[in-house]
N, C-alpha and C. Protein backbone atom coordinates (compact mmCIF):
# COMPACT_ATOMS: atom_id res chain seq x y z
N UNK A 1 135.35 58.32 -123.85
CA UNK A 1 136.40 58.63 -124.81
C UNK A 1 135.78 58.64 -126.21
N UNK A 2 136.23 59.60 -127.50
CA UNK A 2 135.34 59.91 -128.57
C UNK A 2 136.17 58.61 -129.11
N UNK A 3 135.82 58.50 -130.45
CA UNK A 3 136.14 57.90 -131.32
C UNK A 3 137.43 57.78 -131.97
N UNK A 4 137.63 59.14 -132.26
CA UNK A 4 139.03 60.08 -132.72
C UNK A 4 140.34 60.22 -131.43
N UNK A 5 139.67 60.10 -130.56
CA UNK A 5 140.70 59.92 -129.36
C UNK A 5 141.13 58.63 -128.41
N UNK A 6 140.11 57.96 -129.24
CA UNK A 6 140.62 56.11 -128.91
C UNK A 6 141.24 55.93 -129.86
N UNK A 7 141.26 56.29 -131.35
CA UNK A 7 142.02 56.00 -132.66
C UNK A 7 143.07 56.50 -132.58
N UNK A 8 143.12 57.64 -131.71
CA UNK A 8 144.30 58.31 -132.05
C UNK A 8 145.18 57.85 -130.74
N UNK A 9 144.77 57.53 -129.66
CA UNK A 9 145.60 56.79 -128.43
C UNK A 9 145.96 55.00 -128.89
N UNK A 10 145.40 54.47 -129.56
CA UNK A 10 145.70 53.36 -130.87
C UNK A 10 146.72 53.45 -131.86
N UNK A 11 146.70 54.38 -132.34
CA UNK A 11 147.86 54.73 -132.68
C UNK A 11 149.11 54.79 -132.50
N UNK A 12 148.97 56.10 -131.05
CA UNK A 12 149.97 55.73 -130.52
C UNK A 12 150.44 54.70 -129.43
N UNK A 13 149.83 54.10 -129.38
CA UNK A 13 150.37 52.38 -128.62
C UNK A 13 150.89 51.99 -130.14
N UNK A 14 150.37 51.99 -131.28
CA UNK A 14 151.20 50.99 -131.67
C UNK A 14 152.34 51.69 -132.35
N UNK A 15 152.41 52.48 -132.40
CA UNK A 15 153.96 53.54 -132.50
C UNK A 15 154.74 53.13 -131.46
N UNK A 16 154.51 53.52 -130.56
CA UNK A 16 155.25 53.07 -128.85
C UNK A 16 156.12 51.80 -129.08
N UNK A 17 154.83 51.08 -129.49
CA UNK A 17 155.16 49.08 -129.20
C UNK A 17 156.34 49.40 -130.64
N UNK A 18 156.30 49.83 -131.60
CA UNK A 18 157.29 49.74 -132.58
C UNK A 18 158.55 50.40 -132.27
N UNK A 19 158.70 51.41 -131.23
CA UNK A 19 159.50 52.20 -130.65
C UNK A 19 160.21 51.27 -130.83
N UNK A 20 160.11 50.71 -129.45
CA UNK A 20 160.61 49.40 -128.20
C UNK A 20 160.93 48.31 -129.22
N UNK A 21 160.12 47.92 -130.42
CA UNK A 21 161.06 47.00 -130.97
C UNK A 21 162.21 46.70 -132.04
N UNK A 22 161.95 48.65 -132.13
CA UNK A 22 163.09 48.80 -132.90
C UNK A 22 164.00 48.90 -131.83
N UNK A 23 163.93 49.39 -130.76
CA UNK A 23 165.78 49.44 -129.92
C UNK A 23 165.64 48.34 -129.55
N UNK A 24 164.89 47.30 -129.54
CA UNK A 24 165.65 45.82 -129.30
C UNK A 24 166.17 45.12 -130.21
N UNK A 25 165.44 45.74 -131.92
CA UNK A 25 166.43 45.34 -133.07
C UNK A 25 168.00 45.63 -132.68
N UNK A 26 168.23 47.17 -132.63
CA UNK A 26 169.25 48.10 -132.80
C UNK A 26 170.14 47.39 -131.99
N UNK A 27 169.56 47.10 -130.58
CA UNK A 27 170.27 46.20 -129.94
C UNK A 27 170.75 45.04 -130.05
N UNK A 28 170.04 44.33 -130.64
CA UNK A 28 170.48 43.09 -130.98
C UNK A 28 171.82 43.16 -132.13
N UNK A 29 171.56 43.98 -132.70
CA UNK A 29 172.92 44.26 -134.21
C UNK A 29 174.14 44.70 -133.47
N UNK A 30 174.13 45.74 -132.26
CA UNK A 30 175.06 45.99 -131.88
C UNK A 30 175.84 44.66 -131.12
N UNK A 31 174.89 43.79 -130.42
CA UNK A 31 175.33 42.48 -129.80
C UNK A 31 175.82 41.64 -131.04
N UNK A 32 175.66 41.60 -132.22
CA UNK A 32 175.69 40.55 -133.05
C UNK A 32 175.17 39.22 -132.86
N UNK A 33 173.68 39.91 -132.67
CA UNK A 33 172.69 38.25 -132.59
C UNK A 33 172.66 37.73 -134.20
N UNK A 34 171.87 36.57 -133.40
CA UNK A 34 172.07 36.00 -135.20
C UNK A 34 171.01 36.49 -135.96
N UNK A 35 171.35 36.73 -137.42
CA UNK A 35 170.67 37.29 -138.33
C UNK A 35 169.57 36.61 -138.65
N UNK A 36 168.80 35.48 -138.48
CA UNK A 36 167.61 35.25 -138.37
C UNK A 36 166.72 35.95 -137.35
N UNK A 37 167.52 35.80 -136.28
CA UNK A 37 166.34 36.45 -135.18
C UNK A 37 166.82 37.87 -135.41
N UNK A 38 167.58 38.83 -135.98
CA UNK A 38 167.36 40.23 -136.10
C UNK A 38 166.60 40.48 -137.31
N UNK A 39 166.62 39.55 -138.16
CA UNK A 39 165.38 39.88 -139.03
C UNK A 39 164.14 39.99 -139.17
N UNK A 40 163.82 38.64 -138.26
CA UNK A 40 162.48 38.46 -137.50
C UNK A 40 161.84 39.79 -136.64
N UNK A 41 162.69 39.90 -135.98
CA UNK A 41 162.35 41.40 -135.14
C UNK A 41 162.23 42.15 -135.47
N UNK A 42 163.43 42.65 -136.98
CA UNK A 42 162.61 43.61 -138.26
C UNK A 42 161.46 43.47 -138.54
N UNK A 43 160.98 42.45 -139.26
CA UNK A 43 160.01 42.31 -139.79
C UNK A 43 158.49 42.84 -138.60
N UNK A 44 159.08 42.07 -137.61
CA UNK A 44 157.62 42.79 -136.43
C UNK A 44 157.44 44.44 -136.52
N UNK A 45 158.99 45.02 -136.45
CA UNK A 45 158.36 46.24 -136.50
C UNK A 45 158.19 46.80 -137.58
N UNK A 46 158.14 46.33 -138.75
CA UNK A 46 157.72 46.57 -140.03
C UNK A 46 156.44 46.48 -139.80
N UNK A 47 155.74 45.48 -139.43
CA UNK A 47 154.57 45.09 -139.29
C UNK A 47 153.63 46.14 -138.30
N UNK A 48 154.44 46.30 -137.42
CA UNK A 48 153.85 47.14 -136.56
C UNK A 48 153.43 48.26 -136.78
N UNK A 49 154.74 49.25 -137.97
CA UNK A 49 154.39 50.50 -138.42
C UNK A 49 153.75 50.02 -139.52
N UNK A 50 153.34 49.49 -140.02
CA UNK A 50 151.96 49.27 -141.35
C UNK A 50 150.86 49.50 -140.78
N UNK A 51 151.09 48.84 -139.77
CA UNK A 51 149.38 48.94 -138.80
C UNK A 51 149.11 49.53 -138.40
N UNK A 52 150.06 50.92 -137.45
CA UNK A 52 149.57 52.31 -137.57
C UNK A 52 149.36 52.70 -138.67
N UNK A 53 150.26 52.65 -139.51
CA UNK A 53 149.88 53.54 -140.72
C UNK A 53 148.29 53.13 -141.25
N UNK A 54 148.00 52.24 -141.21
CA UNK A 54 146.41 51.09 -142.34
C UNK A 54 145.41 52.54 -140.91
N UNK A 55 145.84 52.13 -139.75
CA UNK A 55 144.91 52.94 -138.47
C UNK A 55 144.69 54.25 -138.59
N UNK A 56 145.69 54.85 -139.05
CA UNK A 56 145.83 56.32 -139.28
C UNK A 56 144.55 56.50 -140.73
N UNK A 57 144.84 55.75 -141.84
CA UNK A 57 144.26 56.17 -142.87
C UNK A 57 142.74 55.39 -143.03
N UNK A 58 142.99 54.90 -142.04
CA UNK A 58 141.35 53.92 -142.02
C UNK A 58 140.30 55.09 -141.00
N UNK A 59 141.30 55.77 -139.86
CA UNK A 59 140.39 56.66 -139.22
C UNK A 59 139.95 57.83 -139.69
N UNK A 60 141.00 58.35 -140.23
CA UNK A 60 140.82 59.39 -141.04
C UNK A 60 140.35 59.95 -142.29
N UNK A 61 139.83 58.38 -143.17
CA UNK A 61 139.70 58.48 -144.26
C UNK A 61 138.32 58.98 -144.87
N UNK A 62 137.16 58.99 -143.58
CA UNK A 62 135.81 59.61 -143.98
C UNK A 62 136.50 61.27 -143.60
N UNK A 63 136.85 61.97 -143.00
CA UNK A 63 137.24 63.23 -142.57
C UNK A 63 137.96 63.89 -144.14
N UNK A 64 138.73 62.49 -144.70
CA UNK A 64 139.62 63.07 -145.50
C UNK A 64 138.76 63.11 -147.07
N UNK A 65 137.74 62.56 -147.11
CA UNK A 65 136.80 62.24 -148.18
C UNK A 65 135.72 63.57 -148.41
N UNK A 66 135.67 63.83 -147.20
CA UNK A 66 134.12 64.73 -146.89
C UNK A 66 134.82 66.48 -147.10
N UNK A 67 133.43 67.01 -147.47
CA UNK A 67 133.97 68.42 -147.88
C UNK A 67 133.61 69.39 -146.33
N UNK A 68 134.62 69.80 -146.51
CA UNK A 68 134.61 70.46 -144.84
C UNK A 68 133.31 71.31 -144.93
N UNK A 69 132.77 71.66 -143.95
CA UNK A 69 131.48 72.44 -143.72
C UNK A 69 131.47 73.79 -143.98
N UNK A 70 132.57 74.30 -144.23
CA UNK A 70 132.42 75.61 -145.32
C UNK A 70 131.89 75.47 -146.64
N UNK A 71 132.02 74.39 -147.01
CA UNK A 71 131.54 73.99 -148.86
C UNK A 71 132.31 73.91 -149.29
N UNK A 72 133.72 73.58 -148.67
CA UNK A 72 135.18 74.00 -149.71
C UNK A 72 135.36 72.07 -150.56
N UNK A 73 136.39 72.19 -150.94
CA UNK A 73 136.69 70.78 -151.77
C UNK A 73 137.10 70.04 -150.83
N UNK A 74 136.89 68.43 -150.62
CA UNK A 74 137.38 68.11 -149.40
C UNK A 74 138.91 67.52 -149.76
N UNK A 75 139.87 67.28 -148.32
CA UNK A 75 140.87 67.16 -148.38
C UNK A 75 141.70 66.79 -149.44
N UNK A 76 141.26 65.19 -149.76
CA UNK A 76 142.02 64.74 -150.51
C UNK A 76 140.21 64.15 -151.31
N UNK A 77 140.97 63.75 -153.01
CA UNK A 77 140.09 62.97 -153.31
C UNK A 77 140.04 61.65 -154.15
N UNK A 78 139.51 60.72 -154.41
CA UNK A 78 139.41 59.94 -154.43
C UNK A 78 140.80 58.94 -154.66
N UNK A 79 141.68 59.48 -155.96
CA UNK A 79 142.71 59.12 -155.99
C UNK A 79 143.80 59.34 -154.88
N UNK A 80 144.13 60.78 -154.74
CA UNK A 80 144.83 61.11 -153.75
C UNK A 80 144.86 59.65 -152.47
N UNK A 81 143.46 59.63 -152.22
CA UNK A 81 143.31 58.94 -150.63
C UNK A 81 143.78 57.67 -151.08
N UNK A 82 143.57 56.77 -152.20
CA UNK A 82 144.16 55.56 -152.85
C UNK A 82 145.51 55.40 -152.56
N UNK A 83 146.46 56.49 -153.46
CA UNK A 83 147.65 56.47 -153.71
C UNK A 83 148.53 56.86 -152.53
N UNK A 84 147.44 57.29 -151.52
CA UNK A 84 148.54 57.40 -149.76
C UNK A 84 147.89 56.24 -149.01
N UNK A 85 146.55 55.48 -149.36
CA UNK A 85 146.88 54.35 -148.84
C UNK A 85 147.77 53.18 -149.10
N UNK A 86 148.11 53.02 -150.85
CA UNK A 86 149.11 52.05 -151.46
C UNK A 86 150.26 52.48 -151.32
N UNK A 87 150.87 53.69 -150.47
CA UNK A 87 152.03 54.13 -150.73
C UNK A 87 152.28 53.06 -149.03
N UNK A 88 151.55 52.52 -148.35
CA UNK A 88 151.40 51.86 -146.82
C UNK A 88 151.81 50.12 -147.18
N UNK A 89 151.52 50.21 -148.48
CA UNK A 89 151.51 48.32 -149.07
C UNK A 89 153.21 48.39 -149.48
């Protein structure tokens, strides 16, 4: 398996796992659990989608730095890649 296709199957596990704990939030609100533990469970999948997101821009971020092999300008630059990683904080 390459690199880019373990990162990117990483990914999506942890998308998946955030799926699943958002419909057990959703669920829980519709039950009217108590608001500590539906917050708690927020917060995991808060946590969860940060950490794809940090995965996404941590794998991608030499690809997104480098000037594609035509010679063109590369993707994003220096700021750009900053200000879409702090837009994740």
């Amino acid at each position: 398996m390459s690199d880019d296709t373990a990162a990117k199957q990483a990914v999506l596990n942890r998308l998946r796992r955030a799926q699943g704990q958002l419909a057990g939030v959703i669920a829980m609100v519709e039950a009217e659990r108590d608001c500590r533990e539906v917050v708690t469970q927020l917060a995991a999948v808060s946590r969860a989608l940060d950490r794809a997101g940090f995965k996404i821009v941590a794998s991608r971020m030499r690809e997104c730095m480098t000037a594609p092999e035509d010679g063109g300008t590369p993707q994003l630059n220096e700021q750009e890649l900053e200000k879409l990683f702090l837009s994740l904080a």
